[in-house]
C-alpha atoms as a PDB file:
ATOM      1  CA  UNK A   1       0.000   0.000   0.000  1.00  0.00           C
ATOM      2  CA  UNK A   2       2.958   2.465  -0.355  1.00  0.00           C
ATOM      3  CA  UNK A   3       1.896   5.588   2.302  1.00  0.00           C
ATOM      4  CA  UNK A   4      -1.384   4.492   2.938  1.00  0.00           C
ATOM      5  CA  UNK A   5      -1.646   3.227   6.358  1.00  0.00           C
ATOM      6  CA  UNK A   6      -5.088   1.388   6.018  1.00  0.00           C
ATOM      7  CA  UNK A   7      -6.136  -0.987   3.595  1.00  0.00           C
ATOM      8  CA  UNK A   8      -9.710  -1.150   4.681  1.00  0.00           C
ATOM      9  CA  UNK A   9     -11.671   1.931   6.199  1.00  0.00           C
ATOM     10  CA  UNK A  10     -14.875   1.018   7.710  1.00  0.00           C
ATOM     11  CA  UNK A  11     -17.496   3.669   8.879  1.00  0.00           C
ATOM     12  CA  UNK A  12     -20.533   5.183  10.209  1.00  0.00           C
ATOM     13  CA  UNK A  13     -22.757   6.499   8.236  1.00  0.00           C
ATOM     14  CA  UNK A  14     -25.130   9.287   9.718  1.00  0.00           C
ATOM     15  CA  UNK A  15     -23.638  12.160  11.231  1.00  0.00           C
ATOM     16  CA  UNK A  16     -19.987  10.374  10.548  1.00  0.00           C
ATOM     17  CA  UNK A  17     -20.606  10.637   6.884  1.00  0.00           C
ATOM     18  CA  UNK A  18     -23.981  12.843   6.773  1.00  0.00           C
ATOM     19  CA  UNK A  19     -24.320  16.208   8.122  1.00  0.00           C
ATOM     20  CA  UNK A  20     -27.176  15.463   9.771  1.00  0.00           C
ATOM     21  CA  UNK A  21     -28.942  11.976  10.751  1.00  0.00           C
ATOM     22  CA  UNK A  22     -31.197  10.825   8.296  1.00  0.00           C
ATOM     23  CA  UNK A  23     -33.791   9.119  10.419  1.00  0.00           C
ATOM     24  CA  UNK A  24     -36.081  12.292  10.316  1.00  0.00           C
ATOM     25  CA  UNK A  25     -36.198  13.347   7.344  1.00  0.00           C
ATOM     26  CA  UNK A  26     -36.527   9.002   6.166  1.00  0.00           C
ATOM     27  CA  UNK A  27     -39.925   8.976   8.686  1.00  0.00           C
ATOM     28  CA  UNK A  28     -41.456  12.515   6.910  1.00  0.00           C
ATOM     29  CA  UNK A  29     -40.652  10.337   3.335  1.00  0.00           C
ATOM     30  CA  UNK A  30     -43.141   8.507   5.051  1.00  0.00           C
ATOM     31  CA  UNK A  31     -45.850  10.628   6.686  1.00  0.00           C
ATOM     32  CA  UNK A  32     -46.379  11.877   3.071  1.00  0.00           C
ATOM     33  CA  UNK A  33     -47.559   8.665   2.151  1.00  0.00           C
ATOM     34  CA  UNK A  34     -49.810   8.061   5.042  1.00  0.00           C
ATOM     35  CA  UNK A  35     -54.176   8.379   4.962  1.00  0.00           C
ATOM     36  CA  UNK A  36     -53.433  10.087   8.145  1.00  0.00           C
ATOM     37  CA  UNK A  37     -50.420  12.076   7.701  1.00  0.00           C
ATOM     38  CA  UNK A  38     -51.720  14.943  10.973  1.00  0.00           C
ATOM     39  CA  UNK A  39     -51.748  11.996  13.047  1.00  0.00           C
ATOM     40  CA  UNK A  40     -48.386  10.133  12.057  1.00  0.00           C
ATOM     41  CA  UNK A  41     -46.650  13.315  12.691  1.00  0.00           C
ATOM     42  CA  UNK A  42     -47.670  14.045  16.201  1.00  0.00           C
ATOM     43  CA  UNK A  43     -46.969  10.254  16.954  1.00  0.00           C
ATOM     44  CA  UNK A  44     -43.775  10.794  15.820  1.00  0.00           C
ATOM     45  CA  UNK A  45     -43.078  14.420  17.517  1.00  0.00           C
ATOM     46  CA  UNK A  46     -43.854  13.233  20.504  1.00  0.00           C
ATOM     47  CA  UNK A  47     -41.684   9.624  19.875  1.00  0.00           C
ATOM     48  CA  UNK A  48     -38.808  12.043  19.161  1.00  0.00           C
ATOM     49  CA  UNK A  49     -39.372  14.078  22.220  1.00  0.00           C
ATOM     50  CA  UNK A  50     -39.176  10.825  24.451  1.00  0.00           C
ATOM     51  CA  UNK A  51     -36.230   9.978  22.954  1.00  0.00           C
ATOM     52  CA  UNK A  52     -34.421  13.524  23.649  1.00  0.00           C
ATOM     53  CA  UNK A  53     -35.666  13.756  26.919  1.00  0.00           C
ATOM     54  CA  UNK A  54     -33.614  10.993  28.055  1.00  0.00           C
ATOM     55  CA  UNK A  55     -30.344  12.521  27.477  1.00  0.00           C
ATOM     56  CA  UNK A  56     -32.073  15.204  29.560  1.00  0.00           C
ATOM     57  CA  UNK A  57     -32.353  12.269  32.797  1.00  0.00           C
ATOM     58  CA  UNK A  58     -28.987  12.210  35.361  1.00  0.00           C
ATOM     59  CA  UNK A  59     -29.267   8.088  34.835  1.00  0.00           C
ATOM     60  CA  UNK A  60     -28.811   9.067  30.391  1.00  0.00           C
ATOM     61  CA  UNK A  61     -25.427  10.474  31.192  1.00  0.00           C
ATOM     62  CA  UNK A  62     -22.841   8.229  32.218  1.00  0.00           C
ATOM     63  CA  UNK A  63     -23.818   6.761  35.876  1.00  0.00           C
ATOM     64  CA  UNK A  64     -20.722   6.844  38.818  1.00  0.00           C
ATOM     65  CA  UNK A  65     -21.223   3.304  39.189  1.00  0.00           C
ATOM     66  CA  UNK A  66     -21.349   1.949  35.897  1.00  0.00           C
ATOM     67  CA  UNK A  67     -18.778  -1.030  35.999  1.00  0.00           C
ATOM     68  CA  UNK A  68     -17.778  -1.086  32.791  1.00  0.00           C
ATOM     69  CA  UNK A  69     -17.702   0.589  29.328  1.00  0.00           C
ATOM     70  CA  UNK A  70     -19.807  -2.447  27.755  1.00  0.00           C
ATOM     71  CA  UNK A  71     -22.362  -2.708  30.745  1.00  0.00           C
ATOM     72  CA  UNK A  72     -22.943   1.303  30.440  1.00  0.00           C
ATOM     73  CA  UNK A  73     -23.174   0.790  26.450  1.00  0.00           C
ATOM     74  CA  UNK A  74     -25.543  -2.106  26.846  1.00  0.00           C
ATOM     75  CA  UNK A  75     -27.445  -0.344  29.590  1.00  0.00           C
ATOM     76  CA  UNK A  76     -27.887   2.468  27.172  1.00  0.00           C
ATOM     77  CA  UNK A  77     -28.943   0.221  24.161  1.00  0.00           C
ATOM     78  CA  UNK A  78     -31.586  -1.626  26.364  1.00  0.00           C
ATOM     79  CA  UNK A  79     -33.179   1.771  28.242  1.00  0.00           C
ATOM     80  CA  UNK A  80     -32.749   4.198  25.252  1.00  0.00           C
ATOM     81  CA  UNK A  81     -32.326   2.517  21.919  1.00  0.00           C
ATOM     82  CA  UNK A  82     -33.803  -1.082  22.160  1.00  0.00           C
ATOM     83  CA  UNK A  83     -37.402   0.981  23.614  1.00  0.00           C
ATOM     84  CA  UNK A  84     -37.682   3.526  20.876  1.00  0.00           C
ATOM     85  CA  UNK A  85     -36.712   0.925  17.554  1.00  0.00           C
ATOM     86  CA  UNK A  86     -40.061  -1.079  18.945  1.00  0.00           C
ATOM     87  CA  UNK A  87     -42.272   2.433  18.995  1.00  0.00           C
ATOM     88  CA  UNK A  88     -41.005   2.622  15.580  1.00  0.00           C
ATOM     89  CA  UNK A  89     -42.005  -0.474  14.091  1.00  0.00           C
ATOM     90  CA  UNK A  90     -45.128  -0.831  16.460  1.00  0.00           C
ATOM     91  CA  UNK A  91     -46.505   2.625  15.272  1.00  0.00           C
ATOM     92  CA  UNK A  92     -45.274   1.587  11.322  1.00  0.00           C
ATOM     93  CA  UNK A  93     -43.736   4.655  11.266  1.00  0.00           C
ATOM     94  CA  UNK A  94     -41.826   4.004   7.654  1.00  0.00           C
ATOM     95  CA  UNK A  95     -44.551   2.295   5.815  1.00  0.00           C
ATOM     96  CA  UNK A  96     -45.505   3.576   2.705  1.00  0.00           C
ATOM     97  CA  UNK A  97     -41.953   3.974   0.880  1.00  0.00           C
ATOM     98  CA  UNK A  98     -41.103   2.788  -2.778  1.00  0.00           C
ATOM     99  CA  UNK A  99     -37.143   1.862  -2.950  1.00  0.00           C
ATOM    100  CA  UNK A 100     -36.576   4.560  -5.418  1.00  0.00           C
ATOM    101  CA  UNK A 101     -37.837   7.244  -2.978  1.00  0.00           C
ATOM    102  CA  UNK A 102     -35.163   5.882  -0.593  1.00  0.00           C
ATOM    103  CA  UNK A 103     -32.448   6.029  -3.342  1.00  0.00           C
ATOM    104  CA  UNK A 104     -33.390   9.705  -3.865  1.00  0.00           C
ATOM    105  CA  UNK A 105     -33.364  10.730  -0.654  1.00  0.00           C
ATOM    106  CA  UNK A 106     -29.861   9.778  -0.091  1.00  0.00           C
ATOM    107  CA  UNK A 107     -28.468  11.562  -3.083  1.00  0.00           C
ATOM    108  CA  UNK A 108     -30.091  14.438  -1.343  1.00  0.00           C
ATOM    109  CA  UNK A 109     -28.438  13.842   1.658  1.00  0.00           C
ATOM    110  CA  UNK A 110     -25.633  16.610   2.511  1.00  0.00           C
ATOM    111  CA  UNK A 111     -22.574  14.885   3.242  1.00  0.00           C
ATOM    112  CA  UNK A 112     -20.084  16.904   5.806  1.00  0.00           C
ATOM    113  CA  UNK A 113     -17.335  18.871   3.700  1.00  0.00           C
ATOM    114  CA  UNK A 114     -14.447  16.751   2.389  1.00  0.00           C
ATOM    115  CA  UNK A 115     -15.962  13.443   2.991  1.00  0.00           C
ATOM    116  CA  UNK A 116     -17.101  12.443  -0.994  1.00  0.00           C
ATOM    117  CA  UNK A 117     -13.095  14.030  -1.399  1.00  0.00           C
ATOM    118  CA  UNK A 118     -11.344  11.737   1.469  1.00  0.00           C
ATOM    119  CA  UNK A 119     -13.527   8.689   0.316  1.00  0.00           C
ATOM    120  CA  UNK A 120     -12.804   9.057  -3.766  1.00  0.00           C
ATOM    121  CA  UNK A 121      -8.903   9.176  -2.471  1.00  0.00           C
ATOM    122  CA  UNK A 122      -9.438   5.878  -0.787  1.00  0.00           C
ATOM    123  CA  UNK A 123     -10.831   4.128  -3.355  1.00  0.00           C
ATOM    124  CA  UNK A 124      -8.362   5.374  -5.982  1.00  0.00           C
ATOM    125  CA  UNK A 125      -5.527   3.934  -3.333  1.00  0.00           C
ATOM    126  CA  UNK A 126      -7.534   0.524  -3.420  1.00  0.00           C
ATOM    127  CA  UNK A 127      -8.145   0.892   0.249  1.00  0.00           C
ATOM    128  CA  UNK A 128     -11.649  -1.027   0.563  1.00  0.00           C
ATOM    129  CA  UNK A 129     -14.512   0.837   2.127  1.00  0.00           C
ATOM    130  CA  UNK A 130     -17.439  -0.657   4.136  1.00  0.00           C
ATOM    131  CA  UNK A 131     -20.281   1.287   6.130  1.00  0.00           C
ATOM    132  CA  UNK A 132     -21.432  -0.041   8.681  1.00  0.00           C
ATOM    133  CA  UNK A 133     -24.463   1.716  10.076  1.00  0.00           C
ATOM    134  CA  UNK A 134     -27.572   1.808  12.287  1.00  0.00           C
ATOM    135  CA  UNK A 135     -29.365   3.373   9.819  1.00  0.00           C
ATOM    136  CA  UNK A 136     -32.778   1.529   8.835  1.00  0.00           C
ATOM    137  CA  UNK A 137     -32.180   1.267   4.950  1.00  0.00           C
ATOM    138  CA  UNK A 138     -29.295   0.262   2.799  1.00  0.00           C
ATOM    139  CA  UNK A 139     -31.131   1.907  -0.221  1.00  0.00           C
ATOM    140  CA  UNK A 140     -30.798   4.971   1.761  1.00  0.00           C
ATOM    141  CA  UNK A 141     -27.281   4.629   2.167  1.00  0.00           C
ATOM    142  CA  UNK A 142     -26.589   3.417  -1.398  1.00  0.00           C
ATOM    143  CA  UNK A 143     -28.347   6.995  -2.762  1.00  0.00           C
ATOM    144  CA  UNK A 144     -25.890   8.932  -0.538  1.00  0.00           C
ATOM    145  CA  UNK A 145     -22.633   7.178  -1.587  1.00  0.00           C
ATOM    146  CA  UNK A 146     -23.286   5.313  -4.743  1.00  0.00           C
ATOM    147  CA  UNK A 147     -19.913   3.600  -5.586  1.00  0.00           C
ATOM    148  CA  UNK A 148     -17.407   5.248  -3.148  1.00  0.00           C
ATOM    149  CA  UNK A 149     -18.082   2.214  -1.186  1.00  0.00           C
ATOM    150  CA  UNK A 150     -17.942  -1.611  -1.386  1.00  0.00           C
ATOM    151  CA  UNK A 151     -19.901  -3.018   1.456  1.00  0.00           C
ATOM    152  CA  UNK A 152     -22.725  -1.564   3.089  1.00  0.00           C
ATOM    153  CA  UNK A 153     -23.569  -3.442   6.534  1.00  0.00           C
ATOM    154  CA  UNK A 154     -27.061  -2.093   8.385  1.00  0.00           C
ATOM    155  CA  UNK A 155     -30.369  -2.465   9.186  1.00  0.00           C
ATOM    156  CA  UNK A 156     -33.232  -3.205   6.023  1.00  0.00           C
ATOM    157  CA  UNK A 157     -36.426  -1.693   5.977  1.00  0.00           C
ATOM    158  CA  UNK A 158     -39.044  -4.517   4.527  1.00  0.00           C
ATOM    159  CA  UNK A 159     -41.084  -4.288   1.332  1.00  0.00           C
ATOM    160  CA  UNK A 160     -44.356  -5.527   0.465  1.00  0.00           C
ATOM    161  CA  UNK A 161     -43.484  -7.749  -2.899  1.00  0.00           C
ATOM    162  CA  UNK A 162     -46.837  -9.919  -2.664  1.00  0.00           C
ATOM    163  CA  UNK A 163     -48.837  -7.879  -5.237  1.00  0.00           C
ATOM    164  CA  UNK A 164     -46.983  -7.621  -8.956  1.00  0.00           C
ATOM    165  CA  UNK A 165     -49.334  -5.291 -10.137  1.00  0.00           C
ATOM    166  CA  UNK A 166     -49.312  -2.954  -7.404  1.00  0.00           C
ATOM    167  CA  UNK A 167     -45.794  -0.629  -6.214  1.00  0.00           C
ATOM    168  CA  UNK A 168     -43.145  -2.095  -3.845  1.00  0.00           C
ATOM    169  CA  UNK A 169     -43.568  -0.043  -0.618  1.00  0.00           C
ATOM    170  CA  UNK A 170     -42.387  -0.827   2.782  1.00  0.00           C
ATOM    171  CA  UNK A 171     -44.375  -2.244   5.597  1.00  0.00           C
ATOM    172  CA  UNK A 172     -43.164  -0.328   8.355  1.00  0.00           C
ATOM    173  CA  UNK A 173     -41.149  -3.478   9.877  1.00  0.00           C
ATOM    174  CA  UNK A 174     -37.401  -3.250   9.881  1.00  0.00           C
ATOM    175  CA  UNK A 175     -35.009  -6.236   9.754  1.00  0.00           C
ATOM    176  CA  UNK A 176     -32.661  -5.351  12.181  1.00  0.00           C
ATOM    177  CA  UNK A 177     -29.146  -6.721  12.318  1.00  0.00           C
ATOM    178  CA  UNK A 178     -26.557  -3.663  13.637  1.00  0.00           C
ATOM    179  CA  UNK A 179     -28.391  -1.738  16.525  1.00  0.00           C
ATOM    180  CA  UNK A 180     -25.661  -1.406  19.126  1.00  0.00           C
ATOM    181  CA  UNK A 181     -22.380  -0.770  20.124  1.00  0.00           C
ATOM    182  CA  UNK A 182     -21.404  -4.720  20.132  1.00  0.00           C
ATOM    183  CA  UNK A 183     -22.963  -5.679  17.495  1.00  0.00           C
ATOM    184  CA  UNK A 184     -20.978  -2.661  15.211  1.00  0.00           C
ATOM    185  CA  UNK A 185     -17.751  -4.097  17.281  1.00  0.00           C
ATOM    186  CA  UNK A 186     -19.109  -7.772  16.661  1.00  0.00           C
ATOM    187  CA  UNK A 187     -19.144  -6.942  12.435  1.00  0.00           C
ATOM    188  CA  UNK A 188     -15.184  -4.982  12.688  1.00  0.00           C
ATOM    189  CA  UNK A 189     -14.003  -7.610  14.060  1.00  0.00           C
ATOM    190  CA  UNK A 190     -15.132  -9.866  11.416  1.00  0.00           C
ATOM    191  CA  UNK A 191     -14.036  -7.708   9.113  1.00  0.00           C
ATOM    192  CA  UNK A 192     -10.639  -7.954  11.093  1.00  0.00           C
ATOM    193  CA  UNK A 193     -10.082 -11.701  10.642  1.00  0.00           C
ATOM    194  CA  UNK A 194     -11.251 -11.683   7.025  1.00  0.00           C
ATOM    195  CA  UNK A 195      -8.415  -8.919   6.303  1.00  0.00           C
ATOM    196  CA  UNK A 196      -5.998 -11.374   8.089  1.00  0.00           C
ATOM    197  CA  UNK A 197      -3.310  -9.859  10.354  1.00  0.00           C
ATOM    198  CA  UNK A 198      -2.306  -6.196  10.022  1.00  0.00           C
ATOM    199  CA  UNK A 199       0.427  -4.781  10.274  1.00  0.00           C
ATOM    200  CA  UNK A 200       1.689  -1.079  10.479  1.00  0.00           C
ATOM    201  CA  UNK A 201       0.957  -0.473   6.730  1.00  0.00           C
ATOM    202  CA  UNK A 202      -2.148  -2.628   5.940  1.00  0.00           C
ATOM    203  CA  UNK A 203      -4.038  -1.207   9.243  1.00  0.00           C
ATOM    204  CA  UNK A 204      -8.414  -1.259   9.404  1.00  0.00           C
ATOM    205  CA  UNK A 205      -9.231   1.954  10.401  1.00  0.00           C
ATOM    206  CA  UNK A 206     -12.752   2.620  11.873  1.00  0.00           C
ATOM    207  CA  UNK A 207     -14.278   6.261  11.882  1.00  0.00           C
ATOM    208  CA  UNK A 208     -17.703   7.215  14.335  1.00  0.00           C
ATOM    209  CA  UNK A 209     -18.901   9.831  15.821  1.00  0.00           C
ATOM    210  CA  UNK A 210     -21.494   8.826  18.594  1.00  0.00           C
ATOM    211  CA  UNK A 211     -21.357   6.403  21.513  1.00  0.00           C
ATOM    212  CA  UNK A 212     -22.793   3.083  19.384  1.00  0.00           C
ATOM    213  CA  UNK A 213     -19.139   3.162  17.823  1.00  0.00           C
ATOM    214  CA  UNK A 214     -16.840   3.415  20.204  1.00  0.00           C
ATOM    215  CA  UNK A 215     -16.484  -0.272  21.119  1.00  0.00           C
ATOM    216  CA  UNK A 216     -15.464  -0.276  17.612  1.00  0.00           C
ATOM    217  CA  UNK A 217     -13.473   2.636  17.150  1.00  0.00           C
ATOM    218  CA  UNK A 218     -11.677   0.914  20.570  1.00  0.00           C
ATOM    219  CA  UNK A 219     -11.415  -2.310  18.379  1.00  0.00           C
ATOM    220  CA  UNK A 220      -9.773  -0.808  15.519  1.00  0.00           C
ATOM    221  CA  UNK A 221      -6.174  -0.466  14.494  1.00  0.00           C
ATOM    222  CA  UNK A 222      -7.130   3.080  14.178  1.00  0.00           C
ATOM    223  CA  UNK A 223      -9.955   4.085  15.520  1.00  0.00           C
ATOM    224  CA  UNK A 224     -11.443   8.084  14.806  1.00  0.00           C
ATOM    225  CA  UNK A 225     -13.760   9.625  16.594  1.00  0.00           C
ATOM    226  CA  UNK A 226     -15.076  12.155  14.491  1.00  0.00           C
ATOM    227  CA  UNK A 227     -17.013  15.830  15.872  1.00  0.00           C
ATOM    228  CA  UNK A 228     -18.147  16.474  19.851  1.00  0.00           C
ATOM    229  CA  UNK A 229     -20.728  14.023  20.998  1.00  0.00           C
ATOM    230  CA  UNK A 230     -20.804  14.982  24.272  1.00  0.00           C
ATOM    231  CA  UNK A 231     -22.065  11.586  25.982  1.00  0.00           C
ATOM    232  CA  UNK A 232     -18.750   9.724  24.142  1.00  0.00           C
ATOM    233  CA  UNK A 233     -16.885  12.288  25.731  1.00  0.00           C
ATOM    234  CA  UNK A 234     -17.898  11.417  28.994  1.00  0.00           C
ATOM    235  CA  UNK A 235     -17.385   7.756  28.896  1.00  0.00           C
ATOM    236  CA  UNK A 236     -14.415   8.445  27.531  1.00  0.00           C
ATOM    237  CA  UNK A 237     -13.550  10.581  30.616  1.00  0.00           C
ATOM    238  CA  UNK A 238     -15.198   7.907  32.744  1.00  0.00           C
ATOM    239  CA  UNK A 239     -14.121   4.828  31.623  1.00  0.00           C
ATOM    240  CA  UNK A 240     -10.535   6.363  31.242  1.00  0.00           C
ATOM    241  CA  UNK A 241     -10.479   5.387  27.510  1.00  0.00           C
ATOM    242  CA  UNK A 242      -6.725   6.592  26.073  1.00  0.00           C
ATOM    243  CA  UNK A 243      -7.273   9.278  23.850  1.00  0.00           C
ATOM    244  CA  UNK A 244      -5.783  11.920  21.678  1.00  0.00           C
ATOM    245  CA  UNK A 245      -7.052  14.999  19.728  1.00  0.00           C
ATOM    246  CA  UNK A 246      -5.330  15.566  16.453  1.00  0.00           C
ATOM    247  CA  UNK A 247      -4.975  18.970  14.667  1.00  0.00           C
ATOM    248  CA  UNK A 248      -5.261  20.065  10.919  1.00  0.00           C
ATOM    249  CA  UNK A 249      -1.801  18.690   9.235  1.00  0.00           C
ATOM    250  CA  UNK A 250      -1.113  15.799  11.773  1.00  0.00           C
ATOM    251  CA  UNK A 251       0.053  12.709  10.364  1.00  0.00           C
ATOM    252  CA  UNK A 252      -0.537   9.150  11.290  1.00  0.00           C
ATOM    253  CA  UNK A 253       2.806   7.403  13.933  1.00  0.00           C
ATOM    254  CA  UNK A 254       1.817   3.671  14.780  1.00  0.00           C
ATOM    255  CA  UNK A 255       3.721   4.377  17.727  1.00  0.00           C
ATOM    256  CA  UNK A 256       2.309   7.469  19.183  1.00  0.00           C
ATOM    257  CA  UNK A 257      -1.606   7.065  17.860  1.00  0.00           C
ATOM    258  CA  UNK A 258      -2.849   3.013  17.898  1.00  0.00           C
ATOM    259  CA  UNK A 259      -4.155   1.919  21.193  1.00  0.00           C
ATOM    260  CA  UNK A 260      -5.498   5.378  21.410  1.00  0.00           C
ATOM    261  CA  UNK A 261      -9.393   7.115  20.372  1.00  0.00           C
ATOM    262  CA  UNK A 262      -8.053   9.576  17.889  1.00  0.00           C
ATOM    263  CA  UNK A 263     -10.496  12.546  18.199  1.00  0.00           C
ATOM    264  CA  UNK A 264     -11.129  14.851  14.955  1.00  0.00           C
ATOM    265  CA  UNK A 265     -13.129  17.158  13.960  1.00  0.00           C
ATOM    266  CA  UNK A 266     -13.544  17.394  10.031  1.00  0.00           C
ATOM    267  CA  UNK A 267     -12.851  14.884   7.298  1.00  0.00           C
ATOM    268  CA  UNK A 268     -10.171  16.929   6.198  1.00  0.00           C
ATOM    269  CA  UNK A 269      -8.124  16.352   8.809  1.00  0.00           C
ATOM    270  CA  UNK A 270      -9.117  12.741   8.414  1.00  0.00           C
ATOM    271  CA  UNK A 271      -7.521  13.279   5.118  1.00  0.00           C
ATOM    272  CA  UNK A 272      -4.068  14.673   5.824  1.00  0.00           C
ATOM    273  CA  UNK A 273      -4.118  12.438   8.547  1.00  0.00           C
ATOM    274  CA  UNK A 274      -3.901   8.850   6.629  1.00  0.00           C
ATOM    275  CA  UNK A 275      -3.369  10.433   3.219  1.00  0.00           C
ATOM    276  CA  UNK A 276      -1.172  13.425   3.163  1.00  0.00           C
END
């Protein structure tokens, strides 16, 4: 691989990728379609309100007591995440969508600056590229990124393909298969074994920015945590997790940076970091 220091990058896709998560705007897709689109939309306010209001609770921040990193993380998935996936598939939120309206809302999707730039590179230096995401539809994902990637590894929204006459939409049922922090961990490791062993040249590099990737950004050869999530901060803080922040120019020393949560803040530096 010459200078390049990974020869796979594998990352998150909304808000590591995206500017913004796409889960919102992915549900309004929906409303439109509803009979009862008034209704649908205050379900779903007041979903979203529930969910915000527990980072709002002293037990959503990281708890004093909290033995581990993993038991907080799966304490989190269980009380936050695991609660508000079943309100969305209960309520059928996302029924209603054809694939092609999925496709088109990712290529709508505003990426953060430099990313499409720092991925193209990659690809062109035969590093391979997976995403591995949370997000509820690969189509989705696909729209945003089109061939800048290889694999895409998430969660698949479920279409209605009994009628051949009449338009594939989704159901509103989601076949889940990444929705935590070990499961993401779980899939980089596979990816890991399949890449065989690494060394200081042929690295897998993992990029996230919220607190369902840090078991694998911990995982990683080199693991980048990407913008200022403030709850990874703190169990970062907590749990004593090395870390480093990098600055605009930095390049990547085996020595000084694996073993370590490399924090960044833009893609760019992502870019001088492991391709200057």
């Amino acid at each position: 691989m010459g200078k390049y220091v990974a020869s796979t990058l594998v990352t998150d896709f909304d808000e590591t990728i995206t500017q913004q998560d796409t889960i919102n705007p992915m549900v309004q897709l929906a409303v439109k379609q509803s009979a009862n689109p008034e209704s649908m939309l205050s379900a779903w306010e007041d979903l979203s309100k529930w969910y915000l209001s527990q980072f709002r609770q002293p037990n959503s921040l990281v708890p004093s007591d909290a033995p581990s990193l993993e038991s907080f993380l799966d304490h989190y998935h269980c009380s936050v995440e695991e609660i508000s996936l079943q309100k969305v598939v209960q309520q059928r939120f996302l029924a209603g969508i054809e694939p092609y309206q999925l496709r088109q809302l990712g290529q709508q999707t505003a990426k953060k600056p430099f990313a499409n730039q720092v991925l193209s590179r990659l690809k062109k230096a035969q590093v391979r590229i997976e995403i591995l995401s949370a997000n509820w539809s690969t189509d989705l994902i696909l729209g945003a990124v089109g061939d800048l990637c290889d694999q895409v590894y998430s969660n698949n929204l479920v279409f209605d393909r009994t009628d051949p006459d009449a338009p594939t939409i989704t159901t509103g049922e989601i076949q889940f298969h990444i929705t935590s922090a070990r499961h993401k961990q779980t899939r980089l490791k596979q990816t890991m074994s399949q890449r065989g062993l690494t060394t200081t040249t042929e690295a897998i590099a993992y990029i996230g920015d919220s607190v369902t990737d840090l078991l694998a950004i911990c995982s990683a050869d080199i693991g980048l945590l990407i913008g200022d999530n403030q709850l990874v901060h703190q169990a970062i803080d907590h749990f004593q997790i090395p870390s480093i922040k990098i600055q605009l120019g930095d390049r990547y020393y085996p020595e000084l940076h694996r073993g370590q949560v490399i924090c960044v803040q833009s893609w760019k530096e992502i870019e001088l970091f492991l391709l200057a």
